[in-house]
PDB file of N, CA and C in Angstrom:
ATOM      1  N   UNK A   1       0.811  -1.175   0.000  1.00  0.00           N
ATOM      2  CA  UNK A   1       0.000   0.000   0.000  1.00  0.00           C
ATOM      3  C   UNK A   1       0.873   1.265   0.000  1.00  0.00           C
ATOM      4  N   UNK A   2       2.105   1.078   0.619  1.00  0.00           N
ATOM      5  CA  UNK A   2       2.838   2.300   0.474  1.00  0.00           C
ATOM      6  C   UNK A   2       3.183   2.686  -0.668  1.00  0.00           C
ATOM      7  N   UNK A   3       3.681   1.659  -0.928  1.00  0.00           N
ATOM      8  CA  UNK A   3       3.953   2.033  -2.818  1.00  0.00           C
ATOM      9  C   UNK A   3       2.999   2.903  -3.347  1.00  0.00           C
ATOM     10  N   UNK A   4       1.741   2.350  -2.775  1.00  0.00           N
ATOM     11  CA  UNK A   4       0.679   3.082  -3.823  1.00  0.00           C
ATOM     12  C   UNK A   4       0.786   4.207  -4.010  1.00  0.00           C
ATOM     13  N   UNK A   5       0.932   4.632  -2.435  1.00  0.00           N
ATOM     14  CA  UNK A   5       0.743   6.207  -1.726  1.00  0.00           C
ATOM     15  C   UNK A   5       2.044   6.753  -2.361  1.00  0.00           C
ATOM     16  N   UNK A   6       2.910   6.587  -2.593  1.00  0.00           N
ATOM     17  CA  UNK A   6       4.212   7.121  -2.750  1.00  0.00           C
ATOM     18  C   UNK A   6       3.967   7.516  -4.665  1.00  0.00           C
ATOM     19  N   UNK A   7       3.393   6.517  -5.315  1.00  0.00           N
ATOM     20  CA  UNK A   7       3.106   6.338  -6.884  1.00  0.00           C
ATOM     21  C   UNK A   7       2.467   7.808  -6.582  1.00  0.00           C
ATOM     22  N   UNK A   8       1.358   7.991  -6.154  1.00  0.00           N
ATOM     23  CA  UNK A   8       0.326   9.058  -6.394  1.00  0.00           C
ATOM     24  C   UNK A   8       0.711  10.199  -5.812  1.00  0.00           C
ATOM     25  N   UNK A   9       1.840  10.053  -4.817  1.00  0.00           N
ATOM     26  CA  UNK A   9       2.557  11.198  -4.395  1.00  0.00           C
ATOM     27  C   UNK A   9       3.376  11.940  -5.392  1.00  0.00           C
ATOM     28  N   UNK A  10       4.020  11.032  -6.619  1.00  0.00           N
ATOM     29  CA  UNK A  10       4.812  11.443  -7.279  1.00  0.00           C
ATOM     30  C   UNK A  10       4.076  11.952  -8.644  1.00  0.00           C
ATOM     31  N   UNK A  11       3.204  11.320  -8.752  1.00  0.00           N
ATOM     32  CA  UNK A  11       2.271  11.588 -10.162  1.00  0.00           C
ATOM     33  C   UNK A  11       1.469  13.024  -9.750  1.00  0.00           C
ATOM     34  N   UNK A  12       1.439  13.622  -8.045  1.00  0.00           N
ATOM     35  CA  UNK A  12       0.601  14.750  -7.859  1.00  0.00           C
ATOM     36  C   UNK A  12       1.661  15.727  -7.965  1.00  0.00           C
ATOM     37  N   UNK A  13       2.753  15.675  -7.324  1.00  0.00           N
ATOM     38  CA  UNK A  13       3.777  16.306  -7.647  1.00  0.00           C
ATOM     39  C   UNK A  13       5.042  15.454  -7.557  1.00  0.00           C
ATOM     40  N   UNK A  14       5.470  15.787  -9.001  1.00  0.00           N
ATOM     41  CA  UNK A  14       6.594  15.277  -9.777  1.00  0.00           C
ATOM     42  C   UNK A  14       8.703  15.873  -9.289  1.00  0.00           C
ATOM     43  N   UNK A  15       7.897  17.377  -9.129  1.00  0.00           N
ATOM     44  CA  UNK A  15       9.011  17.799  -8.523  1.00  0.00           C
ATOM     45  C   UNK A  15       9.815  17.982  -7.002  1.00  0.00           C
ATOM     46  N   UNK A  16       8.879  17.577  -6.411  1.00  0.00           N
ATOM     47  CA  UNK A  16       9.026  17.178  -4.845  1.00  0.00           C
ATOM     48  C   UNK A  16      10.205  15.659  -4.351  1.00  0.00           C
ATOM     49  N   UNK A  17      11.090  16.412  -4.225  1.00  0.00           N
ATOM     50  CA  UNK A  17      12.154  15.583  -3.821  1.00  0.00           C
ATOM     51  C   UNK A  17      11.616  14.335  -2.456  1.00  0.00           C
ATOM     52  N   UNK A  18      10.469  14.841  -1.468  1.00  0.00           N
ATOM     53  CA  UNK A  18      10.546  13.926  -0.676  1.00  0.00           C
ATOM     54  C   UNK A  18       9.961  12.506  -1.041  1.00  0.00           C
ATOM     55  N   UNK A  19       9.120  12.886  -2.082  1.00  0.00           N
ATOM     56  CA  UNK A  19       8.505  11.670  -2.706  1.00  0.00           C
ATOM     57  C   UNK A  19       9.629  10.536  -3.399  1.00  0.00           C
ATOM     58  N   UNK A  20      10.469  11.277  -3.955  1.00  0.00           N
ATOM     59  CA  UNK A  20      11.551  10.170  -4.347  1.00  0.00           C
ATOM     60  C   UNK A  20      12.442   9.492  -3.171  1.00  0.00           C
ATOM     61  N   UNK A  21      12.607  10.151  -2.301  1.00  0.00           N
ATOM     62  CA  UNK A  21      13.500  10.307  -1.208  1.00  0.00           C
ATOM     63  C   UNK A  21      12.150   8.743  -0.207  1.00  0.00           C
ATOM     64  N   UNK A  22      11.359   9.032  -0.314  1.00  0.00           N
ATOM     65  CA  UNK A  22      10.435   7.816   0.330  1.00  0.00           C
ATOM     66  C   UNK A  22      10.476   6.510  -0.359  1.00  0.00           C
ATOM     67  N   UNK A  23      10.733   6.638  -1.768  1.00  0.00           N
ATOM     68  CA  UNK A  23      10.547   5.727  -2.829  1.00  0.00           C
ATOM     69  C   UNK A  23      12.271   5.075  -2.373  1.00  0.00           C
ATOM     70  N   UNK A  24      12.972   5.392  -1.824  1.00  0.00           N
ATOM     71  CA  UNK A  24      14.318   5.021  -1.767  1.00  0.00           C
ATOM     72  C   UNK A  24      14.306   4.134  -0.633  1.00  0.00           C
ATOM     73  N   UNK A  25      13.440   4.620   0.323  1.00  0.00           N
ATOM     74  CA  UNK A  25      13.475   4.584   1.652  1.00  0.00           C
ATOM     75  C   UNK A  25      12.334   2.960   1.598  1.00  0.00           C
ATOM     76  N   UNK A  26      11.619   2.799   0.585  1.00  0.00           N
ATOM     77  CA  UNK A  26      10.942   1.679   0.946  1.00  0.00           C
ATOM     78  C   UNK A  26      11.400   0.874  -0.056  1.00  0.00           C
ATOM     79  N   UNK A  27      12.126   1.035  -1.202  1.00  0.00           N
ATOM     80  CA  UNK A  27      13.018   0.079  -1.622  1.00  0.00           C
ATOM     81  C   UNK A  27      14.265  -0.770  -0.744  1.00  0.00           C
ATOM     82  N   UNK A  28      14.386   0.466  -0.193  1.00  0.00           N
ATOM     83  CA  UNK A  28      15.577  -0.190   1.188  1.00  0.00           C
ATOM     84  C   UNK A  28      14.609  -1.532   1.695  1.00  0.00           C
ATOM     85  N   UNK A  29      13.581  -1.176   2.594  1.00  0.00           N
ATOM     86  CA  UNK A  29      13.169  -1.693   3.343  1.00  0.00           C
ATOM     87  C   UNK A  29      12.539  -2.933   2.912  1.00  0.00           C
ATOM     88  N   UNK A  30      12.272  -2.684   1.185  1.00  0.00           N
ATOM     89  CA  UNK A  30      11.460  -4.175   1.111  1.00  0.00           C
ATOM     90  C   UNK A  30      12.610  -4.973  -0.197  1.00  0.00           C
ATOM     91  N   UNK A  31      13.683  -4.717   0.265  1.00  0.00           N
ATOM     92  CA  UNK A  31      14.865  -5.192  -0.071  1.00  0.00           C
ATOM     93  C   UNK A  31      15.120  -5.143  -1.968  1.00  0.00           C
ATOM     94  N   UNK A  32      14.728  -4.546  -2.707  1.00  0.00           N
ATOM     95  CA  UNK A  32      14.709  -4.051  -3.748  1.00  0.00           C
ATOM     96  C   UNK A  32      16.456  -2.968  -3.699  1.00  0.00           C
ATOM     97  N   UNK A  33      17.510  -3.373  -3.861  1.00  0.00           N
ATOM     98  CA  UNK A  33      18.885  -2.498  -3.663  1.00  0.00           C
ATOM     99  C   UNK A  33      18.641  -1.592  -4.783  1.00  0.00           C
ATOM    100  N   UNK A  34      18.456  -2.811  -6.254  1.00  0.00           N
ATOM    101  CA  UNK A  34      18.892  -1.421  -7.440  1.00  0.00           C
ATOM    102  C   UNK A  34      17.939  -0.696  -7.521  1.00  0.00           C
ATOM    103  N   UNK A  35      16.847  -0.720  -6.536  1.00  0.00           N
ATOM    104  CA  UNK A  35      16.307   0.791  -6.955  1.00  0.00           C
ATOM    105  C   UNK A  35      16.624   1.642  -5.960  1.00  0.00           C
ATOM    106  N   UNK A  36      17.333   1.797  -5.054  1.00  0.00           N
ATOM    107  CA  UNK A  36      17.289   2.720  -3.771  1.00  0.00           C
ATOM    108  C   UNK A  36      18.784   3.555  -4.427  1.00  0.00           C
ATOM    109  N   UNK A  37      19.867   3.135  -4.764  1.00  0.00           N
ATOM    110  CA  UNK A  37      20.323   4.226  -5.128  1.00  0.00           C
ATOM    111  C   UNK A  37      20.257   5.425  -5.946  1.00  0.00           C
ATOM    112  N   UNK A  38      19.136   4.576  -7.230  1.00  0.00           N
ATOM    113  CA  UNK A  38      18.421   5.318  -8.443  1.00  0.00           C
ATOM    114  C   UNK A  38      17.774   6.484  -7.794  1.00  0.00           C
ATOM    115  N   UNK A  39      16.853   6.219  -6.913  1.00  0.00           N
ATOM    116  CA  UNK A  39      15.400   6.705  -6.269  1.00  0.00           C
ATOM    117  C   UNK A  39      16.240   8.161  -5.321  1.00  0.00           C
ATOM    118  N   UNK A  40      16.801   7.402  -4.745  1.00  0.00           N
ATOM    119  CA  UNK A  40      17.506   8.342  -3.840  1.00  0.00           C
ATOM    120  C   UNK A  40      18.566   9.489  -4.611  1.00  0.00           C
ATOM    121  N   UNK A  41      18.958   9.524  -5.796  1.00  0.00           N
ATOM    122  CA  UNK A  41      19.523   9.994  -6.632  1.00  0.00           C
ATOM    123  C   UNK A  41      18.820  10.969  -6.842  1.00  0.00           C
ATOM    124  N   UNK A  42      17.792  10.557  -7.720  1.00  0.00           N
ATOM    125  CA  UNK A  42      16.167  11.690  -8.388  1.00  0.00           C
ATOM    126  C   UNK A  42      16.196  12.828  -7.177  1.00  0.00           C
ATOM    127  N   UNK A  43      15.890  11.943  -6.088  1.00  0.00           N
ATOM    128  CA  UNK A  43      15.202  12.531  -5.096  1.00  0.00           C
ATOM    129  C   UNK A  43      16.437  13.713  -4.868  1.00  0.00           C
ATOM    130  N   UNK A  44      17.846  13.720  -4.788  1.00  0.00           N
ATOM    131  CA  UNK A  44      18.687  14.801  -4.458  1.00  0.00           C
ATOM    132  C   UNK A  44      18.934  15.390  -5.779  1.00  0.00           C
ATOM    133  N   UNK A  45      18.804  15.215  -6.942  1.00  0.00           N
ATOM    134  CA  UNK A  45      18.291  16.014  -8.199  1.00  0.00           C
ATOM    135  C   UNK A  45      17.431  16.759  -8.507  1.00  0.00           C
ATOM    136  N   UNK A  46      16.141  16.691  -7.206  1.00  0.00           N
ATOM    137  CA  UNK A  46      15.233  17.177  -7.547  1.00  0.00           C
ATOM    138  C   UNK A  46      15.522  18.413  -6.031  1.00  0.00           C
ATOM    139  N   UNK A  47      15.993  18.568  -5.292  1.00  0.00           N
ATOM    140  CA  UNK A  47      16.460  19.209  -4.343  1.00  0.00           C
ATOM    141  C   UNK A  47      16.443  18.767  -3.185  1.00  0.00           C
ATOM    142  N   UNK A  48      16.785  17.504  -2.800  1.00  0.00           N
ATOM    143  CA  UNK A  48      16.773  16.733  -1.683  1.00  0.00           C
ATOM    144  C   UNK A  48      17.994  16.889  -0.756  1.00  0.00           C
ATOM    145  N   UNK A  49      18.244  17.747   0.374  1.00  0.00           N
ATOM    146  CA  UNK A  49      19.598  18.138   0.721  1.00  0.00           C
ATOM    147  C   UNK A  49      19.725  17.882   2.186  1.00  0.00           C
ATOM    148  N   UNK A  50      19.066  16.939   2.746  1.00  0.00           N
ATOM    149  CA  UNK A  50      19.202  16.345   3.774  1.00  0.00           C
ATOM    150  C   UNK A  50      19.913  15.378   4.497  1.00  0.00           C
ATOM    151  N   UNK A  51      21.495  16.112   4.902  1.00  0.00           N
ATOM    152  CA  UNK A  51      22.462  15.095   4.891  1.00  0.00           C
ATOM    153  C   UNK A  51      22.116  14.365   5.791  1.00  0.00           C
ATOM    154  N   UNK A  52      21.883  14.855   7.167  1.00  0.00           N
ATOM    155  CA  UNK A  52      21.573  13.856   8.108  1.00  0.00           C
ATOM    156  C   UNK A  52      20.792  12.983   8.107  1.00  0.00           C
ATOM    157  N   UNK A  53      19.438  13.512   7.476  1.00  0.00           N
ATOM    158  CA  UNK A  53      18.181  12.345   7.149  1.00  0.00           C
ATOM    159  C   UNK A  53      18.491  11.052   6.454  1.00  0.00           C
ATOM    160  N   UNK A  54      19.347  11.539   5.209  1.00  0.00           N
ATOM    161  CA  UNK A  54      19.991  10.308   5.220  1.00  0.00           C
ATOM    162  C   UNK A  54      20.920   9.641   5.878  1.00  0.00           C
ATOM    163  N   UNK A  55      21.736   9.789   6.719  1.00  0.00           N
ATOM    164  CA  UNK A  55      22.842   9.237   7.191  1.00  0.00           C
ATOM    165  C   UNK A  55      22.178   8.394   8.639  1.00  0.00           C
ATOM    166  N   UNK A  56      21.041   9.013   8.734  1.00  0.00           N
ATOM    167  CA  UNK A  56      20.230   8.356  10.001  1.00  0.00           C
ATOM    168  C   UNK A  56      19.184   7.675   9.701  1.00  0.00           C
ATOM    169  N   UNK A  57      19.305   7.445   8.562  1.00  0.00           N
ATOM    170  CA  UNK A  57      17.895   6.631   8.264  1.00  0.00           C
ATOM    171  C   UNK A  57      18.421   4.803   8.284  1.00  0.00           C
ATOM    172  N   UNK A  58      17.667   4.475   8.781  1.00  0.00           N
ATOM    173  CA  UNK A  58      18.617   2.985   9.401  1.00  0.00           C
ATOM    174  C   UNK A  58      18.257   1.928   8.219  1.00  0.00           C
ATOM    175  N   UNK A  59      17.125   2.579   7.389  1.00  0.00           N
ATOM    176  CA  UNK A  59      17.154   1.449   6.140  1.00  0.00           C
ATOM    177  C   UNK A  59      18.018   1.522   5.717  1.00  0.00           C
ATOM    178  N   UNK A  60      18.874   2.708   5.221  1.00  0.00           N
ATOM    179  CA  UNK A  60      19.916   3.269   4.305  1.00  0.00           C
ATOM    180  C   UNK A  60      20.897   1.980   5.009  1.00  0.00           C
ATOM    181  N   UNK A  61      21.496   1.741   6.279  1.00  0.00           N
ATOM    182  CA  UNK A  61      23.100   1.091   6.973  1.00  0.00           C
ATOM    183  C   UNK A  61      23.042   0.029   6.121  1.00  0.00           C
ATOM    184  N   UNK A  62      22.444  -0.754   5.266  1.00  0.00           N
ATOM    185  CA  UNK A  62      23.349  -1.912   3.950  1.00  0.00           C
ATOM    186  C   UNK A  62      24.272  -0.951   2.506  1.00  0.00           C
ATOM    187  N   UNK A  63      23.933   0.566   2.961  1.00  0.00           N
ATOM    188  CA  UNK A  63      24.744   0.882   1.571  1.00  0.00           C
ATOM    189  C   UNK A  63      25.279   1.673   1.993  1.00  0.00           C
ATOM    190  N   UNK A  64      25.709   1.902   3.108  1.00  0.00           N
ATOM    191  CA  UNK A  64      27.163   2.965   3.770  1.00  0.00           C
ATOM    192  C   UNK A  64      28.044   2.525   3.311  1.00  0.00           C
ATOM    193  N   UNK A  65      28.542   1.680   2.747  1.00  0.00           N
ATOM    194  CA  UNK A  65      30.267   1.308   1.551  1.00  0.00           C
ATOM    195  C   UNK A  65      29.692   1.689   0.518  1.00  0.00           C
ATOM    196  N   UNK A  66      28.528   1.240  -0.031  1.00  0.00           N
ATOM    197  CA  UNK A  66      28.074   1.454  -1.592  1.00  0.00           C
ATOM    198  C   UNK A  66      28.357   2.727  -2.183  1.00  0.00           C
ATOM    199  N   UNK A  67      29.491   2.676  -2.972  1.00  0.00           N
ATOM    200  CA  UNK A  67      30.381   3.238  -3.569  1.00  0.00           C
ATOM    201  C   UNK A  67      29.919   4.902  -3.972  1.00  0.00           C
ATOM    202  N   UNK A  68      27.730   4.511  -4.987  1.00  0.00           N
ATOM    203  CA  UNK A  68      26.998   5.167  -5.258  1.00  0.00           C
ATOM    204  C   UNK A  68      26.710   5.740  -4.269  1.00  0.00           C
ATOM    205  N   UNK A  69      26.500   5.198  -3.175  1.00  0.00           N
ATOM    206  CA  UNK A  69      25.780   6.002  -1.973  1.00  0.00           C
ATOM    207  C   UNK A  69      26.455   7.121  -1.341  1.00  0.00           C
ATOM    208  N   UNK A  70      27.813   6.871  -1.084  1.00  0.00           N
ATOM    209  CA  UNK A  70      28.716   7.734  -0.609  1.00  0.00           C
ATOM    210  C   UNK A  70      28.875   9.023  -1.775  1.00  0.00           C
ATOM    211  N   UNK A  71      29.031   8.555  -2.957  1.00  0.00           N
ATOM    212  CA  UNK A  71      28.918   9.988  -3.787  1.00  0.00           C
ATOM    213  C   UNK A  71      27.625  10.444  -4.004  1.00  0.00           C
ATOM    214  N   UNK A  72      26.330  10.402  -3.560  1.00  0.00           N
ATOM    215  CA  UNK A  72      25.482  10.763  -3.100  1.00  0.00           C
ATOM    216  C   UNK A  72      25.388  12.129  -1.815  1.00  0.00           C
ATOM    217  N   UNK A  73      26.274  11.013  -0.760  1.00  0.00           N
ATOM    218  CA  UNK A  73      26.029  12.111   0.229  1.00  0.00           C
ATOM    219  C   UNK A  73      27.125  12.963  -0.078  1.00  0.00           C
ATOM    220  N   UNK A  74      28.092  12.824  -0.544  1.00  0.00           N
ATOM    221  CA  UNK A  74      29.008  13.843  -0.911  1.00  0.00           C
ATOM    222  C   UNK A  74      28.810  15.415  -1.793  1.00  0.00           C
ATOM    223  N   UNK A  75      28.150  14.886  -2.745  1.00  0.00           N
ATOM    224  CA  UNK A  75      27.022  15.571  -3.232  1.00  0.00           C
ATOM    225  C   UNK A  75      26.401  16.999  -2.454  1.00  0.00           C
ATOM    226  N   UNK A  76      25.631  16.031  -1.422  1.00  0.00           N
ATOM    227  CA  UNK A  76      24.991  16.940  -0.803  1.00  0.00           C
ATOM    228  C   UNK A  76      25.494  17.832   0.706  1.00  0.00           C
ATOM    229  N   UNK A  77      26.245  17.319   0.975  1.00  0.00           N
ATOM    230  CA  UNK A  77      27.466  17.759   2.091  1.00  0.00           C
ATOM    231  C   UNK A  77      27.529  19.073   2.211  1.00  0.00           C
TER     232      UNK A  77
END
């Protein structure tokens, strides 16, 4: 069901970084990897600049080495 909510979050507004930034966050969680770095990408493309949110988000701790992930938060630093 989240998915759903997150689909229609993004189809209402497209440019809203938190919607991608959720879409990352439940790929984490329902173990889907190659989409959470994608998702989470958009989401800081689209103005997502929340270093800490990510660094504390405990779905994120399987991709603290992931190579992508780290130039992510670097990114936004």
């Amino acid at each position: 069901m989240a998915e759903r909510f997150i689909q229609i979050y993004r189809i209402i507004d497209p440019d809203n970084p938190d919607a991608w930034y959720l879409s990352a966050v439940l790929h984490a969680e329902t173990g889907n990897a190659g989409q959470v770095i994608t998702e989470l990408q958009r989401a800081v493309d689209k103005g997502f600049n929340d270093y800490r949110q990510i660094v504390g988000e405990k779905s994120f701790s399987a991709f603290v080495d992931n190579r992508k992930f780290q130039k992510i938060l670097k990114e936004i630093k």
